[in-house]
PDB file of N, CA and C in Angstrom:
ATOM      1  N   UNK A   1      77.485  81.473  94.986  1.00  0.00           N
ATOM      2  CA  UNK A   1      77.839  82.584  95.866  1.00  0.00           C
ATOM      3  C   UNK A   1      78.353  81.998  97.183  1.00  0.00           C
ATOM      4  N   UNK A   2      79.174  82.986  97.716  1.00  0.00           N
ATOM      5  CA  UNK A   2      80.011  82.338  99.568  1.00  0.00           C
ATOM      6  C   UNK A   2      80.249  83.576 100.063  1.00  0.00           C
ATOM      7  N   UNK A   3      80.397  83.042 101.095  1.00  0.00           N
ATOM      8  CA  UNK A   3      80.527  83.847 102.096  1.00  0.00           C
ATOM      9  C   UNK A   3      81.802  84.561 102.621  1.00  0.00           C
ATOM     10  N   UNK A   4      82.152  85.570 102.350  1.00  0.00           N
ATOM     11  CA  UNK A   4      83.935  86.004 102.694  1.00  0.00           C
ATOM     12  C   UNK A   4      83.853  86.924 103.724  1.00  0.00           C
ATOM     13  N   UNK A   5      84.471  87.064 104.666  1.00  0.00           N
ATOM     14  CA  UNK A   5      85.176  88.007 105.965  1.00  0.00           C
ATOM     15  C   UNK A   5      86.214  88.478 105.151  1.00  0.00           C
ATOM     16  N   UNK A   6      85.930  89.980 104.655  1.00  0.00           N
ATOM     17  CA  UNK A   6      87.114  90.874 104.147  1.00  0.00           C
ATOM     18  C   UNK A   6      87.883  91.870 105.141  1.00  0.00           C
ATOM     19  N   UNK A   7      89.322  91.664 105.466  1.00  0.00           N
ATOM     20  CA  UNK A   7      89.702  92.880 106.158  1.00  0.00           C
ATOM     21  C   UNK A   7      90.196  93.922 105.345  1.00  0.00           C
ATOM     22  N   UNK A   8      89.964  94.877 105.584  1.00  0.00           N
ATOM     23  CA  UNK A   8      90.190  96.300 105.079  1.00  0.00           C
ATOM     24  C   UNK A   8      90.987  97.120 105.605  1.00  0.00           C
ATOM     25  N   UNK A   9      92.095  97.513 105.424  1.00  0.00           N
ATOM     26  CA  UNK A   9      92.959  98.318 105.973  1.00  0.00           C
ATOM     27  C   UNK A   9      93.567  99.289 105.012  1.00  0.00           C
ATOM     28  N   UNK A  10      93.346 100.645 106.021  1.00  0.00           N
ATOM     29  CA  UNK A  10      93.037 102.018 105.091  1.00  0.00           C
ATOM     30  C   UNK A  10      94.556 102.098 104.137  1.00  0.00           C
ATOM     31  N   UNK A  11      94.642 103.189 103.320  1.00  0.00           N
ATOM     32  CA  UNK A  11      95.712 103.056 102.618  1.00  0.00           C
ATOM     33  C   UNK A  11      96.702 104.067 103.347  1.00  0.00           C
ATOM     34  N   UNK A  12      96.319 105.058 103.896  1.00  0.00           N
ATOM     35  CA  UNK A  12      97.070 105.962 105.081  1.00  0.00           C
ATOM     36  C   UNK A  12      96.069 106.562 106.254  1.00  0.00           C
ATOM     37  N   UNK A  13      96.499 107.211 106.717  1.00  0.00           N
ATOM     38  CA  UNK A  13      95.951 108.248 107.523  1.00  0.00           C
ATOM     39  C   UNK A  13      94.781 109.173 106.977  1.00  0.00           C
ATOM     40  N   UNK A  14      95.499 109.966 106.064  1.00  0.00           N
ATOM     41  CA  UNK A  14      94.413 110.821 105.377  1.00  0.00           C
ATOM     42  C   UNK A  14      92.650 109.674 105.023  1.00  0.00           C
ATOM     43  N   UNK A  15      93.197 108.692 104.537  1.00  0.00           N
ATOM     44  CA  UNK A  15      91.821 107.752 103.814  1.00  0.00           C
ATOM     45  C   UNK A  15      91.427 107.076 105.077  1.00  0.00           C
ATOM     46  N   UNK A  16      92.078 107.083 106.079  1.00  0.00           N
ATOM     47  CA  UNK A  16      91.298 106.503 107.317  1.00  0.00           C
ATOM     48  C   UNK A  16      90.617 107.625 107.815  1.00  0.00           C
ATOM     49  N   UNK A  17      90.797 108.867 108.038  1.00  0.00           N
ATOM     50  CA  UNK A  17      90.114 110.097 108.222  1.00  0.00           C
ATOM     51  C   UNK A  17      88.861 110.409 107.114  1.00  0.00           C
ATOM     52  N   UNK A  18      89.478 110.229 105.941  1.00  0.00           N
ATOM     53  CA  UNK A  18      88.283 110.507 105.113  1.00  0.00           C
ATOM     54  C   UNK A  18      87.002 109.282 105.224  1.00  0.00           C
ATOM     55  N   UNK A  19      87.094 108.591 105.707  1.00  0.00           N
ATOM     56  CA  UNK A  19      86.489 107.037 105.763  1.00  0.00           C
ATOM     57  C   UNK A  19      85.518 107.412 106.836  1.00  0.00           C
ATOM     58  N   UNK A  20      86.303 108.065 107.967  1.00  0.00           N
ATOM     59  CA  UNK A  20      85.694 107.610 109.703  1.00  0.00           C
ATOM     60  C   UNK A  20      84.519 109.096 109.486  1.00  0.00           C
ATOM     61  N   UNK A  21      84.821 110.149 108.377  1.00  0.00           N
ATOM     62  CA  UNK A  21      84.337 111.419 108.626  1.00  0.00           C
ATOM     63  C   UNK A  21      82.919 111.310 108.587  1.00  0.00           C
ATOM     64  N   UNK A  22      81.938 111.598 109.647  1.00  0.00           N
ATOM     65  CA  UNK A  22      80.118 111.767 109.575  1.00  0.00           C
ATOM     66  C   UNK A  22      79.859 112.210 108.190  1.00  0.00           C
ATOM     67  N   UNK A  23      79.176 111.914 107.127  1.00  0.00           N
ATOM     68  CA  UNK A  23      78.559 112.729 105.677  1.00  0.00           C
ATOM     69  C   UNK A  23      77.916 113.478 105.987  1.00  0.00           C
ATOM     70  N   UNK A  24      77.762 114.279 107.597  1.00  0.00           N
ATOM     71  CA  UNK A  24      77.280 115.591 106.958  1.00  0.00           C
ATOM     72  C   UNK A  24      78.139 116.353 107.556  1.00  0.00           C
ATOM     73  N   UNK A  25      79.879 116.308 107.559  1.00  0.00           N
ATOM     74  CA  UNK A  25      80.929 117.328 108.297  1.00  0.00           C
ATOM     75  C   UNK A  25      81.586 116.957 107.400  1.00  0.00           C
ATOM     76  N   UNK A  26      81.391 116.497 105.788  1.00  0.00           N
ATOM     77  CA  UNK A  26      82.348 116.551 105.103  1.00  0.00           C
ATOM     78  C   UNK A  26      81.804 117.791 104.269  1.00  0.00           C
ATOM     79  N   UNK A  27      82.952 117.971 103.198  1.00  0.00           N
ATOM     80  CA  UNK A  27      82.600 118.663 102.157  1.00  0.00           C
ATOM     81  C   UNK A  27      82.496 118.356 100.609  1.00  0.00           C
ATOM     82  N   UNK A  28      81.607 118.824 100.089  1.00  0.00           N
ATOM     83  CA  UNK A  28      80.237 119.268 100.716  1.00  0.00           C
ATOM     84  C   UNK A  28      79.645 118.407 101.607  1.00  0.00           C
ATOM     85  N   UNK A  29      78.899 118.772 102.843  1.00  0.00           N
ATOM     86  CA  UNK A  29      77.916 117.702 103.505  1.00  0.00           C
ATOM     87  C   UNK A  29      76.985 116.662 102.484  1.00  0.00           C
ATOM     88  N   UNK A  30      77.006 115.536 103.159  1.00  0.00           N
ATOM     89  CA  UNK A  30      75.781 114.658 102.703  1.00  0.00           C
ATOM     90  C   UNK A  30      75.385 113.942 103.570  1.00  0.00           C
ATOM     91  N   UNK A  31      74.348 113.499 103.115  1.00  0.00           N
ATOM     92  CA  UNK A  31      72.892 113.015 103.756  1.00  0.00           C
ATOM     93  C   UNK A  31      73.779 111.643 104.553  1.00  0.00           C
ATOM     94  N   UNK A  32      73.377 111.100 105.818  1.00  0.00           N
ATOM     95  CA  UNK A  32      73.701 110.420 106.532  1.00  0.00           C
ATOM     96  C   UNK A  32      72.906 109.240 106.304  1.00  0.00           C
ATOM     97  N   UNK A  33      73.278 107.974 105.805  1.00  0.00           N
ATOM     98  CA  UNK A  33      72.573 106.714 105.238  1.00  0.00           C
ATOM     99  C   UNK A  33      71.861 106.077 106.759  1.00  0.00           C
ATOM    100  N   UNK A  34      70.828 105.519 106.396  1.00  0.00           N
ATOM    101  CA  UNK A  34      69.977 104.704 107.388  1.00  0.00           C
ATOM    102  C   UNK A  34      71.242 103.172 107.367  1.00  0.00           C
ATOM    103  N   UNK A  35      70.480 102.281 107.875  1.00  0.00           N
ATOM    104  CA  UNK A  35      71.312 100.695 107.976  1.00  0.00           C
ATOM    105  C   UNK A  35      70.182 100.221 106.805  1.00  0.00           C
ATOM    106  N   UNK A  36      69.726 100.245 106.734  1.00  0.00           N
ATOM    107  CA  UNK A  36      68.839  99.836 105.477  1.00  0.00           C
ATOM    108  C   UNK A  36      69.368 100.225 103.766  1.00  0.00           C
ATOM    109  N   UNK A  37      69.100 101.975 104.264  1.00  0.00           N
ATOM    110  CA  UNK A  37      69.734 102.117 103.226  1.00  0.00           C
ATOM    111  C   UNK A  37      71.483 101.614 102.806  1.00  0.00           C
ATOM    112  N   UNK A  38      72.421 101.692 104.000  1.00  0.00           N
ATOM    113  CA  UNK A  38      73.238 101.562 103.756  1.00  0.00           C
ATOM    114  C   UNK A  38      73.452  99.591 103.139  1.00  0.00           C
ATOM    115  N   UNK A  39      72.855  98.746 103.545  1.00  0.00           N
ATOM    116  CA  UNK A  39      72.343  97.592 103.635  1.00  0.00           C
ATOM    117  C   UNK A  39      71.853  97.509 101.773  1.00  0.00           C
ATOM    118  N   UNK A  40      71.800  98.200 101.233  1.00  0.00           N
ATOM    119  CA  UNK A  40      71.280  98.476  99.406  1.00  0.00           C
ATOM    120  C   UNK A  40      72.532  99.100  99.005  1.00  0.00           C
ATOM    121  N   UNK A  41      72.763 100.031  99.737  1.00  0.00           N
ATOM    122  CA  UNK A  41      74.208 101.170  98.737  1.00  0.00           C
ATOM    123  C   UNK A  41      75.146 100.368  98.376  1.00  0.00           C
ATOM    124  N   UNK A  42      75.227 100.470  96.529  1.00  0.00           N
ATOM    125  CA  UNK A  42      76.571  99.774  96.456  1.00  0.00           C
ATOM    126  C   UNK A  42      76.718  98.265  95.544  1.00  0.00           C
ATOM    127  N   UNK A  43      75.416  97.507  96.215  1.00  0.00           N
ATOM    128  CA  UNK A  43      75.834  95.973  95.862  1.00  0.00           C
ATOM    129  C   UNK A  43      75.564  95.778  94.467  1.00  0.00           C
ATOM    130  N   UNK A  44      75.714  94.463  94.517  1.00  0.00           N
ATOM    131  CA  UNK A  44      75.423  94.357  92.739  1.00  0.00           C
ATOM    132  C   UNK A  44      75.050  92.432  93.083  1.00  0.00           C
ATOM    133  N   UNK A  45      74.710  92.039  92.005  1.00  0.00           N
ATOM    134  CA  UNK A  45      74.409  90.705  91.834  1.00  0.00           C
ATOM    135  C   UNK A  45      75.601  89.727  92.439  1.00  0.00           C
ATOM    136  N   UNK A  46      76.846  90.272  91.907  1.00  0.00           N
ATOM    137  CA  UNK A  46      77.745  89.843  92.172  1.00  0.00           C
ATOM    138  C   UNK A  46      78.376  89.586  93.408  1.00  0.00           C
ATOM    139  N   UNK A  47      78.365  90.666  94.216  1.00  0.00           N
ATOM    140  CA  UNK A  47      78.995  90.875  95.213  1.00  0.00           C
ATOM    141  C   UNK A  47      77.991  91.874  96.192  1.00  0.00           C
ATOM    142  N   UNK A  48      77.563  91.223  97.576  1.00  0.00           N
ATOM    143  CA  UNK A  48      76.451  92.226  98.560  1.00  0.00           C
ATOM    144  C   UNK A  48      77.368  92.038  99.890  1.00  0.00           C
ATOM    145  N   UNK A  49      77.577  93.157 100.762  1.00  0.00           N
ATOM    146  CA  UNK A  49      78.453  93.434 101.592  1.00  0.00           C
ATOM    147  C   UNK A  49      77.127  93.590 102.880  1.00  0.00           C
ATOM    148  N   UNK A  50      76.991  92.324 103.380  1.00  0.00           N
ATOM    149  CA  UNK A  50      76.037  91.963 104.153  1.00  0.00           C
ATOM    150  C   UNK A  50      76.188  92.787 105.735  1.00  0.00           C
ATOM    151  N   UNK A  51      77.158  92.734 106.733  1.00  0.00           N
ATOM    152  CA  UNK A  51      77.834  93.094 107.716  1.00  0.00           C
ATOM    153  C   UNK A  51      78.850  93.899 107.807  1.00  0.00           C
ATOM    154  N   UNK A  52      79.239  95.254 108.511  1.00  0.00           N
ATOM    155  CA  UNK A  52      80.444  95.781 108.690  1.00  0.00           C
ATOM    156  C   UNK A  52      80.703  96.194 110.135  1.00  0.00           C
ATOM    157  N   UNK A  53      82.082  95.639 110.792  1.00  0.00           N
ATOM    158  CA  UNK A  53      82.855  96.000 111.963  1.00  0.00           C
ATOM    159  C   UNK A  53      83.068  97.082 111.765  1.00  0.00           C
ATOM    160  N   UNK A  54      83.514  98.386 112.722  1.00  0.00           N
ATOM    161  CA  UNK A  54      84.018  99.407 112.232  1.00  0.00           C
ATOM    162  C   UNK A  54      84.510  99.703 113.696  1.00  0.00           C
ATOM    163  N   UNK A  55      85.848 100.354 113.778  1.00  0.00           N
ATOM    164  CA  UNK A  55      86.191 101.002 115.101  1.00  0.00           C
ATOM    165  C   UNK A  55      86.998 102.209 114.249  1.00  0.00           C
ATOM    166  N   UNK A  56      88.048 102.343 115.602  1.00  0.00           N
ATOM    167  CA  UNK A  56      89.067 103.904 114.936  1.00  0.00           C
ATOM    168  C   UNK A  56      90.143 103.335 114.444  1.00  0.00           C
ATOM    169  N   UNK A  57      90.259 102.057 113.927  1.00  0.00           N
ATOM    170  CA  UNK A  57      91.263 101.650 113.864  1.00  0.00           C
ATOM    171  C   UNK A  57      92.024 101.860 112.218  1.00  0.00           C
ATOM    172  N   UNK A  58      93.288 101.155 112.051  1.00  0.00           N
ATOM    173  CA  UNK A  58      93.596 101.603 110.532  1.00  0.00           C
ATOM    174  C   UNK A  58      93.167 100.405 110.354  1.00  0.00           C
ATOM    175  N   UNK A  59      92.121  99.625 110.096  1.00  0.00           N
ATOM    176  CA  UNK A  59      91.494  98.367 109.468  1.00  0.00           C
ATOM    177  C   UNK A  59      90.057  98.476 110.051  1.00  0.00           C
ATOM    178  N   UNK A  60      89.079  97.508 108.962  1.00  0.00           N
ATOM    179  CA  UNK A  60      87.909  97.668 109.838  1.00  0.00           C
ATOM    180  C   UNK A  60      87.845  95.950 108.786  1.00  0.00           C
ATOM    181  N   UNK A  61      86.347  95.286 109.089  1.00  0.00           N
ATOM    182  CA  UNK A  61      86.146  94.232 108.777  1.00  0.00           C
ATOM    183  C   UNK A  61      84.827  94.155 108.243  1.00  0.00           C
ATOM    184  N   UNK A  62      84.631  93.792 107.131  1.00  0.00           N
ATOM    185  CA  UNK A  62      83.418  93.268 106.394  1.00  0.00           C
ATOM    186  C   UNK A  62      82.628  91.839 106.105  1.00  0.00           C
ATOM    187  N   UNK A  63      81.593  91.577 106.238  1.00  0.00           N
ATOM    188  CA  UNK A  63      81.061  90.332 105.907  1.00  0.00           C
ATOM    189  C   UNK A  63      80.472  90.575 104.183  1.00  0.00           C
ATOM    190  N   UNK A  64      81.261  89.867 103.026  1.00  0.00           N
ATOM    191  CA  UNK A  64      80.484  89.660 102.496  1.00  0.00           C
ATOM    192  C   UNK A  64      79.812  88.459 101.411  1.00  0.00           C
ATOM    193  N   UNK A  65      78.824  88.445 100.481  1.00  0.00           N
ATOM    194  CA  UNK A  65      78.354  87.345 100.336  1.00  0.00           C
ATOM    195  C   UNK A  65      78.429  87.482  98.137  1.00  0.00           C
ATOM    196  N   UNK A  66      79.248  86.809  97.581  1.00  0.00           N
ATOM    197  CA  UNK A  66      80.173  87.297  96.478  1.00  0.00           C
ATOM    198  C   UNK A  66      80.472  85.624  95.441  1.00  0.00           C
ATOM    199  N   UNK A  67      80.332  86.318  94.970  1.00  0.00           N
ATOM    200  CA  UNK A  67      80.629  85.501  93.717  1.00  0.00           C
ATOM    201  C   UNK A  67      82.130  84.753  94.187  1.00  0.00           C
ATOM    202  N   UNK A  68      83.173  85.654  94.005  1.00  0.00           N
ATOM    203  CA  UNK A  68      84.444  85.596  94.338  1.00  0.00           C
ATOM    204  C   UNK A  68      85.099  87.036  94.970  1.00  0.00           C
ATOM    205  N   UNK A  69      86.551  86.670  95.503  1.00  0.00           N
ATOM    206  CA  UNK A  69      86.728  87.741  95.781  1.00  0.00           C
ATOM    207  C   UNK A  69      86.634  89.163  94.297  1.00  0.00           C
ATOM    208  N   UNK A  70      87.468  88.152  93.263  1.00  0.00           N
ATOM    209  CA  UNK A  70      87.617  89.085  92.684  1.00  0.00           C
ATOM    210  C   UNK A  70      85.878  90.542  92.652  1.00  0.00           C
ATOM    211  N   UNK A  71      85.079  89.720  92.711  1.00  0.00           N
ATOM    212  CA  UNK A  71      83.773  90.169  92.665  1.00  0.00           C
ATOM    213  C   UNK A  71      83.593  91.543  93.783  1.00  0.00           C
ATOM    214  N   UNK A  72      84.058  91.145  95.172  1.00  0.00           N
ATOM    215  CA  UNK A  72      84.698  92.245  96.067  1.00  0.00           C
ATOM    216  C   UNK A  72      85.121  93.360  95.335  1.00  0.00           C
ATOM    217  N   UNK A  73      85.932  92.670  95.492  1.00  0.00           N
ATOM    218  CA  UNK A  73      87.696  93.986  94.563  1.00  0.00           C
ATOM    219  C   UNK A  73      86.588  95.214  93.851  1.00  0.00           C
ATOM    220  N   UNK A  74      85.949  94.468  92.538  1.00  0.00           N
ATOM    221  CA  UNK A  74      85.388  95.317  91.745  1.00  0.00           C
ATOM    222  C   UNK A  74      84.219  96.041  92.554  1.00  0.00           C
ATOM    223  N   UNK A  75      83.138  95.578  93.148  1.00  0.00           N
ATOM    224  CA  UNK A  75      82.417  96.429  94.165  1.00  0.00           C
ATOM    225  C   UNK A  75      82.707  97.603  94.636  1.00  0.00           C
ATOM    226  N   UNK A  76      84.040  97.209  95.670  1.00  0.00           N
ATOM    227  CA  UNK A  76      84.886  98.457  95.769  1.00  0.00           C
ATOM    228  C   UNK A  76      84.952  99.285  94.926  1.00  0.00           C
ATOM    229  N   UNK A  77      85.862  98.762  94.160  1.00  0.00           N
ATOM    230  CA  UNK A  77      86.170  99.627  92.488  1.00  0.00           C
ATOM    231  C   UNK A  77      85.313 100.701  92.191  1.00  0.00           C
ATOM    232  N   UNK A  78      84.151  99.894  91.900  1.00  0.00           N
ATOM    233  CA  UNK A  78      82.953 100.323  91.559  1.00  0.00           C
ATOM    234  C   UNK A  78      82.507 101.813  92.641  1.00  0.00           C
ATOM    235  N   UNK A  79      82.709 101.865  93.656  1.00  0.00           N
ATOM    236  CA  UNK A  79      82.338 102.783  94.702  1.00  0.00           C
ATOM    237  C   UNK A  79      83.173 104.065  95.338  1.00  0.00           C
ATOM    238  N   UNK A  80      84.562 103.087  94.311  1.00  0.00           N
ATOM    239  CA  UNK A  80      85.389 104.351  94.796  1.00  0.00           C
ATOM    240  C   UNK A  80      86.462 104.154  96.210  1.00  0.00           C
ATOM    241  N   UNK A  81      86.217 102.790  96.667  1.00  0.00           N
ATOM    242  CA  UNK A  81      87.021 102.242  97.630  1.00  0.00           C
ATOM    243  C   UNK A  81      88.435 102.401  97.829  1.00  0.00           C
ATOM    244  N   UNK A  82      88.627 101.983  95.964  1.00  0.00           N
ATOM    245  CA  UNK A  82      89.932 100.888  95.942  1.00  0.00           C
ATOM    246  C   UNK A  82      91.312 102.253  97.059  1.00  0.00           C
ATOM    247  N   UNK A  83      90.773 103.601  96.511  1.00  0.00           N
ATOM    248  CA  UNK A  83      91.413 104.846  96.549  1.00  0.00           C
ATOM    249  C   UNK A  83      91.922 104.420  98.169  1.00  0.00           C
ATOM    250  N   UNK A  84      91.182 104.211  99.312  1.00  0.00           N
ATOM    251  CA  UNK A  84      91.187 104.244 100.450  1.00  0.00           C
ATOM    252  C   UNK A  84      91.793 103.019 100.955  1.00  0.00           C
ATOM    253  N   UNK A  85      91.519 101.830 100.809  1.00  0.00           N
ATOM    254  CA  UNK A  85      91.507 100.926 101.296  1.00  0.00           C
ATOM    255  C   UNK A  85      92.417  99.311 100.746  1.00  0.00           C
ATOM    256  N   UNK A  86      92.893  98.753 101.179  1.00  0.00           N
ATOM    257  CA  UNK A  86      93.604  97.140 100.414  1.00  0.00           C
ATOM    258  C   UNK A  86      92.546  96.289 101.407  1.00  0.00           C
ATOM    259  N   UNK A  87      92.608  95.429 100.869  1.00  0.00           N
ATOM    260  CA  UNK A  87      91.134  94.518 100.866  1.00  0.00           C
ATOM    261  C   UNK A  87      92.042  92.897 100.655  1.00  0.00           C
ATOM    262  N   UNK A  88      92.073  92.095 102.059  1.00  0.00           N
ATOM    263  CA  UNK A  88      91.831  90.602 101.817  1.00  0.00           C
ATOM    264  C   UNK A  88      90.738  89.880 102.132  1.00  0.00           C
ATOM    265  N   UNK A  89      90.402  88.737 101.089  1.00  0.00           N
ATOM    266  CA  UNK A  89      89.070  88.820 101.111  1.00  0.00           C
ATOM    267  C   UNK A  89      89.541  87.173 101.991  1.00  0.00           C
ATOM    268  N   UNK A  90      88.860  86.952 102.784  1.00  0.00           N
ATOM    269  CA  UNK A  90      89.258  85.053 102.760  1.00  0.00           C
ATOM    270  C   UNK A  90      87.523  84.438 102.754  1.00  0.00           C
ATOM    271  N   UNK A  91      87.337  83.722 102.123  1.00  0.00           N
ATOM    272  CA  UNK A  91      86.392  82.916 101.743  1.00  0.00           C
ATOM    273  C   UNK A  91      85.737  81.624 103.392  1.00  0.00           C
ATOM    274  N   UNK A  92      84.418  81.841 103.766  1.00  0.00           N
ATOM    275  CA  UNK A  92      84.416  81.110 104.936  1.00  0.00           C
ATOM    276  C   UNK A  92      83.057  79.873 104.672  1.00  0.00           C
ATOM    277  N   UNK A  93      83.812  79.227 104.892  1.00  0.00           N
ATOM    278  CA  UNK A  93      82.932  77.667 104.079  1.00  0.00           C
ATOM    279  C   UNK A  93      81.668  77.739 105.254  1.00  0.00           C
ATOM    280  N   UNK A  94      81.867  78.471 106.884  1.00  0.00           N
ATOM    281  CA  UNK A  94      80.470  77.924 107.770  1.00  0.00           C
ATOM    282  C   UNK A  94      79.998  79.556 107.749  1.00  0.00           C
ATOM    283  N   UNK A  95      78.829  79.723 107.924  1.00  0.00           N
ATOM    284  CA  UNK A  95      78.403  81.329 108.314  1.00  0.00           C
ATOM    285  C   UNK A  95      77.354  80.779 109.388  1.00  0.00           C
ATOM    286  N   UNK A  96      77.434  80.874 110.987  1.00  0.00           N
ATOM    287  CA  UNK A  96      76.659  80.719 111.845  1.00  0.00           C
ATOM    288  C   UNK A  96      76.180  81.767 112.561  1.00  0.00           C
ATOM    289  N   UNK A  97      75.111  82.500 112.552  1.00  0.00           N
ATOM    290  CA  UNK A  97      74.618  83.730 113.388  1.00  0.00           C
ATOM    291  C   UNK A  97      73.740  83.550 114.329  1.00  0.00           C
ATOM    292  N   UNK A  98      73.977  84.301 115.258  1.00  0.00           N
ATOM    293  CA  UNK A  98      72.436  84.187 116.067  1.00  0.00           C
ATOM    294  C   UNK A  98      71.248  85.489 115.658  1.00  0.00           C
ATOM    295  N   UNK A  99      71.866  86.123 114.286  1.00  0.00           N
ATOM    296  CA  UNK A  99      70.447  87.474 113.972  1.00  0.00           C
ATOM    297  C   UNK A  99      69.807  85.961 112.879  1.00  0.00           C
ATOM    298  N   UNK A 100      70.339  85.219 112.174  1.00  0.00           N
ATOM    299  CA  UNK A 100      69.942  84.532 111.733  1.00  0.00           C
ATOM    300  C   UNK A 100      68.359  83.626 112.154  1.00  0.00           C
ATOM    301  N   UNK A 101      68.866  83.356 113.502  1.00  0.00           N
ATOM    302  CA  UNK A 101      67.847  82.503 114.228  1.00  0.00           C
ATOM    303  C   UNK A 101      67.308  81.371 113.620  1.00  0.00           C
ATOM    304  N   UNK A 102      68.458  80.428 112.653  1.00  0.00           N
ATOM    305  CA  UNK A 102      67.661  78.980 112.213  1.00  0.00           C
ATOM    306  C   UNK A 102      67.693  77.912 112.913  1.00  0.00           C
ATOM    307  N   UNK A 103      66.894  77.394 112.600  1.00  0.00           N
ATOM    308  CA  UNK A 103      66.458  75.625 113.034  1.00  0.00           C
ATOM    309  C   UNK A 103      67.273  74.612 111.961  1.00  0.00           C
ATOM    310  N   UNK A 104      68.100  75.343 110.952  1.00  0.00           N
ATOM    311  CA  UNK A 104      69.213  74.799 109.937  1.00  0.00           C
ATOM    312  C   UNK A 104      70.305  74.049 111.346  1.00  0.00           C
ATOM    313  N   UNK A 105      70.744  72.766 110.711  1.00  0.00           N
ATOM    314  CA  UNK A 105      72.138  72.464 111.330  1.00  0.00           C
ATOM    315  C   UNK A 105      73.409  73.155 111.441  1.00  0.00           C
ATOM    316  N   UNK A 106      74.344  73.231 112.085  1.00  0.00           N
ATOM    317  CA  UNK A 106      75.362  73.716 111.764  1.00  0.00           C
ATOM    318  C   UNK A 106      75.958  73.020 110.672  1.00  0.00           C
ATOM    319  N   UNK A 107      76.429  73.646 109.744  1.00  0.00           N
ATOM    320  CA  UNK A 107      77.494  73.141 108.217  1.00  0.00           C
ATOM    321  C   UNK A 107      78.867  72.551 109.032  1.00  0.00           C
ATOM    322  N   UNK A 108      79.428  71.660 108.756  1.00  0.00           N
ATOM    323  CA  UNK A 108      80.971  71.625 109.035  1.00  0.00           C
ATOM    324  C   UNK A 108      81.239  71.161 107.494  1.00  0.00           C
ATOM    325  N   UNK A 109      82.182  71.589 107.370  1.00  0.00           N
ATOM    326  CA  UNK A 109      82.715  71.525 105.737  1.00  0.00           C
ATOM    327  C   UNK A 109      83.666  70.279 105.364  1.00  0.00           C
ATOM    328  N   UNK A 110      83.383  69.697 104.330  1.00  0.00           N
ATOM    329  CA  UNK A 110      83.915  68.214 104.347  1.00  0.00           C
ATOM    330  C   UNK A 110      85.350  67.637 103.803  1.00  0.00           C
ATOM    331  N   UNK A 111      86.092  68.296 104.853  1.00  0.00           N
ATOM    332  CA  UNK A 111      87.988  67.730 105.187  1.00  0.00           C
ATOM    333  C   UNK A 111      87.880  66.327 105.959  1.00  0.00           C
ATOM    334  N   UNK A 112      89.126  66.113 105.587  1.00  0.00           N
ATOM    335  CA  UNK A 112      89.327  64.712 105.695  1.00  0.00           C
ATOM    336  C   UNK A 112      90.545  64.896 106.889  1.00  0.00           C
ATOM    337  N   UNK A 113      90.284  65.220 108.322  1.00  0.00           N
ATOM    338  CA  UNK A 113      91.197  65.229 109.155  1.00  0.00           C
ATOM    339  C   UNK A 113      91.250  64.252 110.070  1.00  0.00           C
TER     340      UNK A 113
END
């Protein structure tokens, strides 16, 4: 498994609206997910969508942690995404956080520059 920064950029207007809309001012209303719950909705063995950026923008940005991209792609798939959104996934060899909080080294990945 690795670590990918996916950008997401909506497929128009309408799917950036349907995207940004609160679940309980759509129709029918639904229940408004916790970060926890939302943090479970969705993943699979394959592919877990750890982090999400979100503004008003026509793109938003995902952290996730995946087999491959292709593994992404289908997640989506799987959820009903693909409808809304094009998805590049790029693969990131270091993942350094500070919610993390380790006493781990930093990784630098082994190029020959």
């Amino acid at each position: 498994m690795n670590h990918y920064m996916c950008i997401h950029t909506f497929t128009s207007e309408e799917a950036r609206r349907e995207y940004l809309t609160p679940p309980e001012k759509r129709d029918p209303p639904e229940k408004r997910l916790t970060e926890k719950e939302w943090a479970s909705f969705g993943n699979s063995t394959k592919a877990t969508c750890l982090q999400e950026w979100l503004g008003d923008e026509e793109f938003f940005f995902c952290h996730w942690y995946a087999e491959s991209p292709d593994a992404i792609l289908e997640q989506l798939d799987i959820l009903g995404h693909t409808s809304l959104v094009i998805t590049a996934c790029y693969e990131m060899e270091r993942f350094t956080s500070a919610f993390r909080n380790s006493d781990e080294p930093r990784y630098y990945p082994d190029h020959d520059y």
